[in-house]
C-alpha atoms as a PDB file:
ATOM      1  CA  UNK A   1    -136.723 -59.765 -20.510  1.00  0.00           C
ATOM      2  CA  UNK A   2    -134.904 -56.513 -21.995  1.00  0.00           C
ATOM      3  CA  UNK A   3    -136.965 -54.827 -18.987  1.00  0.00           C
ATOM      4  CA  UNK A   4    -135.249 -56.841 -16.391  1.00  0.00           C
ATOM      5  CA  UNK A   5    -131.780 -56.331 -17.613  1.00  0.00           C
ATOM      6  CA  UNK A   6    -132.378 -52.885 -17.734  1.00  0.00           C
ATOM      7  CA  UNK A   7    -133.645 -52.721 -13.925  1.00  0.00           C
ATOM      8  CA  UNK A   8    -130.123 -54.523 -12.838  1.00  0.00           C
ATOM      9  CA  UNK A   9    -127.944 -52.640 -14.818  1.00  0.00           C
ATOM     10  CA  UNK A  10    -129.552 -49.673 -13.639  1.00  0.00           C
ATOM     11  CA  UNK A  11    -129.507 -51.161  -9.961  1.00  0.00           C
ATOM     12  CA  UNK A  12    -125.737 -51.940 -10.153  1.00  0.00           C
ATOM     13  CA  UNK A  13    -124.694 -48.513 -11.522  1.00  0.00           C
ATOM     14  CA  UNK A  14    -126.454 -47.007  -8.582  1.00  0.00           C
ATOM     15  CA  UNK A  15    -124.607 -49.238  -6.267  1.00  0.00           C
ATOM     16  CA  UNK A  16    -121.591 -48.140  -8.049  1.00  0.00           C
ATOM     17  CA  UNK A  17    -122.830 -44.958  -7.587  1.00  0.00           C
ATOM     18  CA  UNK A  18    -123.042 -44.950  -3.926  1.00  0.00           C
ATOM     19  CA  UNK A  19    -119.741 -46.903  -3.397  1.00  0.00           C
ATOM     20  CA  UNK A  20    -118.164 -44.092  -5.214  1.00  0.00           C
ATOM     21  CA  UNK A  21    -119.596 -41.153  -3.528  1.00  0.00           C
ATOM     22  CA  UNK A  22    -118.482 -42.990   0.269  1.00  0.00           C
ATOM     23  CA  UNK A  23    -114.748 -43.146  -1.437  1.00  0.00           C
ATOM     24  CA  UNK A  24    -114.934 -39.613  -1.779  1.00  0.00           C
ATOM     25  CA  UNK A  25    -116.294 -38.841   1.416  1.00  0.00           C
ATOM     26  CA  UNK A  26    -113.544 -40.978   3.046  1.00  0.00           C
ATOM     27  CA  UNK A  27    -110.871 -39.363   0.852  1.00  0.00           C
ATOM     28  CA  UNK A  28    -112.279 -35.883   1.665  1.00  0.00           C
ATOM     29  CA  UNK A  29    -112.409 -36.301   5.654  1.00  0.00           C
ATOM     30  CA  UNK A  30    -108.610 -37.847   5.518  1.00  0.00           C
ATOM     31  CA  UNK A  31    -107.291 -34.229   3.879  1.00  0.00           C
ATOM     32  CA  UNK A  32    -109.424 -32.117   6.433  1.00  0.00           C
ATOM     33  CA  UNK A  33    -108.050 -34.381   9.396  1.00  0.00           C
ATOM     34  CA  UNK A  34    -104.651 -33.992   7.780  1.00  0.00           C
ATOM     35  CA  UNK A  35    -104.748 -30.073   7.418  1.00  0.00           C
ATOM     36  CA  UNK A  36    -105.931 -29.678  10.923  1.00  0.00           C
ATOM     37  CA  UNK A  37    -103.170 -32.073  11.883  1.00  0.00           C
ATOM     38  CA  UNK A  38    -100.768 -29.796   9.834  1.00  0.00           C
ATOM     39  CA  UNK A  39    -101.915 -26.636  11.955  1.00  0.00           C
ATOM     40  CA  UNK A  40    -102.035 -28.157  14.559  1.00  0.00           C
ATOM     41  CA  UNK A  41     -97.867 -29.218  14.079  1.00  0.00           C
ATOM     42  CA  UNK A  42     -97.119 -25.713  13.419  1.00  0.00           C
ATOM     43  CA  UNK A  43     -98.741 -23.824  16.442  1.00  0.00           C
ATOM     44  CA  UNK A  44     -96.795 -26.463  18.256  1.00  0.00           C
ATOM     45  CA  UNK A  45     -93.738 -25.215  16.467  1.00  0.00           C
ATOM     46  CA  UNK A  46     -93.772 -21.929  16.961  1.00  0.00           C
ATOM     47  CA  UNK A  47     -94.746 -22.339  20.272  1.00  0.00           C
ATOM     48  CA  UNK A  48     -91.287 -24.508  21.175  1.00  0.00           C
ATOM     49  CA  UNK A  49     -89.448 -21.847  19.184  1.00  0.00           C
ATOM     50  CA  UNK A  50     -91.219 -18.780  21.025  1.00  0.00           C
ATOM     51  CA  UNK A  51     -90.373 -20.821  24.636  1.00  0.00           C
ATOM     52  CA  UNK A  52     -87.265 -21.650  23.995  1.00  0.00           C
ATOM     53  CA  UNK A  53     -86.516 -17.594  22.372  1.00  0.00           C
ATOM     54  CA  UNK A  54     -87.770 -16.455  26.475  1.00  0.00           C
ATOM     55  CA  UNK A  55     -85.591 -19.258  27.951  1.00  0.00           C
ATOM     56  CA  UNK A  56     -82.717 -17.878  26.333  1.00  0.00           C
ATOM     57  CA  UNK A  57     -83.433 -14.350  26.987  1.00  0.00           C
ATOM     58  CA  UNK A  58     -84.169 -15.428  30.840  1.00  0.00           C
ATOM     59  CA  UNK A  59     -81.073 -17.122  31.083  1.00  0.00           C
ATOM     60  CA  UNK A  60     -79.487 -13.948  30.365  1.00  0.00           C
ATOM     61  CA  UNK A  61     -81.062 -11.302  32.710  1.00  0.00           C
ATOM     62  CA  UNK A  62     -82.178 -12.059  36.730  1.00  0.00           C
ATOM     63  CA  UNK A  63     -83.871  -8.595  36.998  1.00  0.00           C
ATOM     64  CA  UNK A  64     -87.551  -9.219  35.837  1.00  0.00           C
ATOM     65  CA  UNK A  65     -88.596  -5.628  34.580  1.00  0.00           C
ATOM     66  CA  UNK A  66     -85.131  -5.554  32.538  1.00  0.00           C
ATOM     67  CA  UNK A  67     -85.650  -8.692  31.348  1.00  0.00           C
ATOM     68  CA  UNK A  68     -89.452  -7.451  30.029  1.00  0.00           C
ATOM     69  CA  UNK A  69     -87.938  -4.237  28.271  1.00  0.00           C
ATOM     70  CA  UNK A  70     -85.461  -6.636  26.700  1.00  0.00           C
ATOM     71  CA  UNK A  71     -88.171  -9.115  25.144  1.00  0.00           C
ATOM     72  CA  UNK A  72     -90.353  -5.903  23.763  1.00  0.00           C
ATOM     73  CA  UNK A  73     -87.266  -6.039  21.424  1.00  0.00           C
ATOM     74  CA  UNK A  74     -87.544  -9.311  20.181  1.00  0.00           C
ATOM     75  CA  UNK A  75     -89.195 -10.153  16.723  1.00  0.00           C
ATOM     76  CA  UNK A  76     -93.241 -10.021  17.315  1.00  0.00           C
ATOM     77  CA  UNK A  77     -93.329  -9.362  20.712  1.00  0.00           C
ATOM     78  CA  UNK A  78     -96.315  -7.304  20.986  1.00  0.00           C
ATOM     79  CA  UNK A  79     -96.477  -6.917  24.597  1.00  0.00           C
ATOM     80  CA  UNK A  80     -94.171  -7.804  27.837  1.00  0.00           C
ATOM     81  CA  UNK A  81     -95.157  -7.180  31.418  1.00  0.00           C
ATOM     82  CA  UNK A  82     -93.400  -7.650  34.582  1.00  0.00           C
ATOM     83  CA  UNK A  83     -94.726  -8.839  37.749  1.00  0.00           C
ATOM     84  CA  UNK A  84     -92.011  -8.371  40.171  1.00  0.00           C
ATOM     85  CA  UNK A  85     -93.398  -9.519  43.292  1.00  0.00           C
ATOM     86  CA  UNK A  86     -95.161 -12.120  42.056  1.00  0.00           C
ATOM     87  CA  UNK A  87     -92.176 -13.159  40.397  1.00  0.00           C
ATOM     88  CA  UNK A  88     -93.980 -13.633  36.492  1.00  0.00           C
ATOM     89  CA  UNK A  89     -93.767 -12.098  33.138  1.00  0.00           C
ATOM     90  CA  UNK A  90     -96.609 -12.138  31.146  1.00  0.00           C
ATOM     91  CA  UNK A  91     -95.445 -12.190  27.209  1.00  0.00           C
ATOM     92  CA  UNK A  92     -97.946 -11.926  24.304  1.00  0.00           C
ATOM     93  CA  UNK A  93     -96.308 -12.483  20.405  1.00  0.00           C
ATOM     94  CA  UNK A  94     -97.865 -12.348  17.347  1.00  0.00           C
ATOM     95  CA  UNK A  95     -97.310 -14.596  15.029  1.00  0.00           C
ATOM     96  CA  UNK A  96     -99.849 -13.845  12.068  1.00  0.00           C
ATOM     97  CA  UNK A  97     -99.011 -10.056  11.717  1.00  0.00           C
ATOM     98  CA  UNK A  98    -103.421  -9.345  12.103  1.00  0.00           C
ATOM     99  CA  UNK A  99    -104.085  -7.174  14.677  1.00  0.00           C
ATOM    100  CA  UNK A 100    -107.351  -9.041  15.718  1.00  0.00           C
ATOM    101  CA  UNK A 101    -105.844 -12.516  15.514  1.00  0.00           C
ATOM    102  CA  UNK A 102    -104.683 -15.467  18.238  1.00  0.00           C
ATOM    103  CA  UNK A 103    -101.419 -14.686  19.016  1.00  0.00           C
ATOM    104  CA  UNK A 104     -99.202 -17.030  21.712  1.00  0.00           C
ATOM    105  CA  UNK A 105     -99.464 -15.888  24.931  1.00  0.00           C
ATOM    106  CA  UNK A 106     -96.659 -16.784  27.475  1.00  0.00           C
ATOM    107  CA  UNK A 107     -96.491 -16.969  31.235  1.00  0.00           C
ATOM    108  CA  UNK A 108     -92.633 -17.361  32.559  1.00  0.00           C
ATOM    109  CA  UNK A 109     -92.715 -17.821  36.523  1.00  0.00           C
ATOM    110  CA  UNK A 110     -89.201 -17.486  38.192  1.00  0.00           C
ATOM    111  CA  UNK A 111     -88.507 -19.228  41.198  1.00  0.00           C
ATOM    112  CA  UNK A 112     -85.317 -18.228  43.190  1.00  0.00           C
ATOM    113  CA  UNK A 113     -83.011 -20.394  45.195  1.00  0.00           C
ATOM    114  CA  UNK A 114     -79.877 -18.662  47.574  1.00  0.00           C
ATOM    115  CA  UNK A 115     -76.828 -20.178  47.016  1.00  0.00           C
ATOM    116  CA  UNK A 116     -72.859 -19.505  48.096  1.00  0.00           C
ATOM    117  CA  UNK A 117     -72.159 -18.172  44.626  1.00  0.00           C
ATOM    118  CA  UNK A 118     -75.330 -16.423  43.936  1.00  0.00           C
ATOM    119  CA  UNK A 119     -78.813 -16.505  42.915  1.00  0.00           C
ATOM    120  CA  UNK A 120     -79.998 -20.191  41.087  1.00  0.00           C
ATOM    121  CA  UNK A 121     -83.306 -19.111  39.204  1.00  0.00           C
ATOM    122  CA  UNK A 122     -85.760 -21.799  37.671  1.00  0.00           C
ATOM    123  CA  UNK A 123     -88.081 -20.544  35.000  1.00  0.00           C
ATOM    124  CA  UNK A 124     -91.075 -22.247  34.005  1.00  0.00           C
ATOM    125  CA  UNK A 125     -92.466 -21.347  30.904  1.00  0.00           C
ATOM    126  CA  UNK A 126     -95.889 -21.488  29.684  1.00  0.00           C
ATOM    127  CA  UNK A 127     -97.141 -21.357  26.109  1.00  0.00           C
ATOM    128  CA  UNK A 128    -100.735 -20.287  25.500  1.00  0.00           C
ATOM    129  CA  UNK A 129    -102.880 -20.410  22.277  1.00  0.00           C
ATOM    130  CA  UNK A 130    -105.130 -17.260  23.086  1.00  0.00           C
ATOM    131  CA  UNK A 131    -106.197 -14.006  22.599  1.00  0.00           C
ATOM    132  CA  UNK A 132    -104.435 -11.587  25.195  1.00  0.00           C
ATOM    133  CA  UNK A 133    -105.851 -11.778  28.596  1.00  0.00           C
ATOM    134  CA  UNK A 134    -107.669 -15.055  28.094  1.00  0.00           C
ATOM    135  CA  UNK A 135    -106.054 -18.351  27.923  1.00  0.00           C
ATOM    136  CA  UNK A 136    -107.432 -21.162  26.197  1.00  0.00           C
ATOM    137  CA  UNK A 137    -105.491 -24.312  26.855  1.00  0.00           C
ATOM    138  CA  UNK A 138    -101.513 -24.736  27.304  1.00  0.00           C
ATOM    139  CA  UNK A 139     -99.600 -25.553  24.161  1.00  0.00           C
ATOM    140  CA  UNK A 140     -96.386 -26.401  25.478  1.00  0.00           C
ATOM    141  CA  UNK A 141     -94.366 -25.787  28.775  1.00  0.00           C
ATOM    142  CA  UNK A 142     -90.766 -25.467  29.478  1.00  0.00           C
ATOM    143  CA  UNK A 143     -88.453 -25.231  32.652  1.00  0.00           C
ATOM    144  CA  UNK A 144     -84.948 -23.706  32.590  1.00  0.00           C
ATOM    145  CA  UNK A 145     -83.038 -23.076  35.333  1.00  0.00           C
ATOM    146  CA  UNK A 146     -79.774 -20.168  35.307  1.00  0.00           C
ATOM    147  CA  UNK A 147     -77.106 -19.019  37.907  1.00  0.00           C
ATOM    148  CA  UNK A 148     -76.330 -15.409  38.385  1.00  0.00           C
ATOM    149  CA  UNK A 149     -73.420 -14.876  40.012  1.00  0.00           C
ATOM    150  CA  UNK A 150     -73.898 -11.869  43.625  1.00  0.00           C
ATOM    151  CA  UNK A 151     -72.468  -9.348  41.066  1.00  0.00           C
ATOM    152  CA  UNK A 152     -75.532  -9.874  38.117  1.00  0.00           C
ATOM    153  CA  UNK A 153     -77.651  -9.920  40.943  1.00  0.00           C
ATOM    154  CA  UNK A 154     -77.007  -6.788  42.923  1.00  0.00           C
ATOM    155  CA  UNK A 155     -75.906  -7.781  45.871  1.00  0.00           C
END
């Protein structure tokens, strides 16, 4: 009889046992999902602060190579590139200071319109996750438009 007792106390600790170990499992995969979550929120917010940092430097130069040699003196920028008659700039920042890291890349294409006043530009603004040269998948995207008046234009 002592036997028996001992067989179902032994048989409920191990249930115990188990039920404890799939608590901790459960508890363990809800902090991984909410670190990658947490990453995840802060790529996307440097990549809305690193879009909206170009928009605002667009906004203030129509000339495309200018406006490339005035990024390269941003914060981080570790690379700007003008394609003039394509009518892109290719921008790559780093944001983790490691040489051989991801860094955002960003694509801003500028489309022109003529007006009476001057030159109405729309930028769209691309944010890539990627190493330089090869994007992965978009992040975020952006469109800003500007007017530059004949006399910031040239003409």
């Amino acid at each position: 009889m002592n036997n028996k007792r001992s067989i179902a106390f032994t048989v409920e600790l191990l249930g115990l046992f188990i039920l404890l170990i799939l608590v901790i499992v459960m508890i363990t995969q809800v902090f991984v999902m909410s670190r990658a979550r947490t990453i995840e929120a802060r790529h996307l917010t440097q990549a809305v602060m690193m879009a909206q940092s170009t928009a605002e430097a667009a906004s203030s130069e129509h000339d495309l190579s200018l406006l490339a040699e005035k990024l390269k003196g941003m914060d981080n920028v570790q690379s700007a590139v003008a394609d003039v008659s394509g009518g892109s700039l290719d921008i790559v920042f780093d944001t983790d200071g490691n040489l051989k890291g991801k860094d955002f890349c960003i694509v801003l294409h500028r489309a022109e319109e003529e007006r009476e006043s001057g030159v109405y530009t729309t930028d769209s603004i691309e944010v890539y996750y990627c190493v330089p040269g090869q994007h992965e998948g978009k992040l975020y995207d952006l469109s800003a438009g500007s007017h530059f008046t004949a006399e910031e234009v040239g003409s």
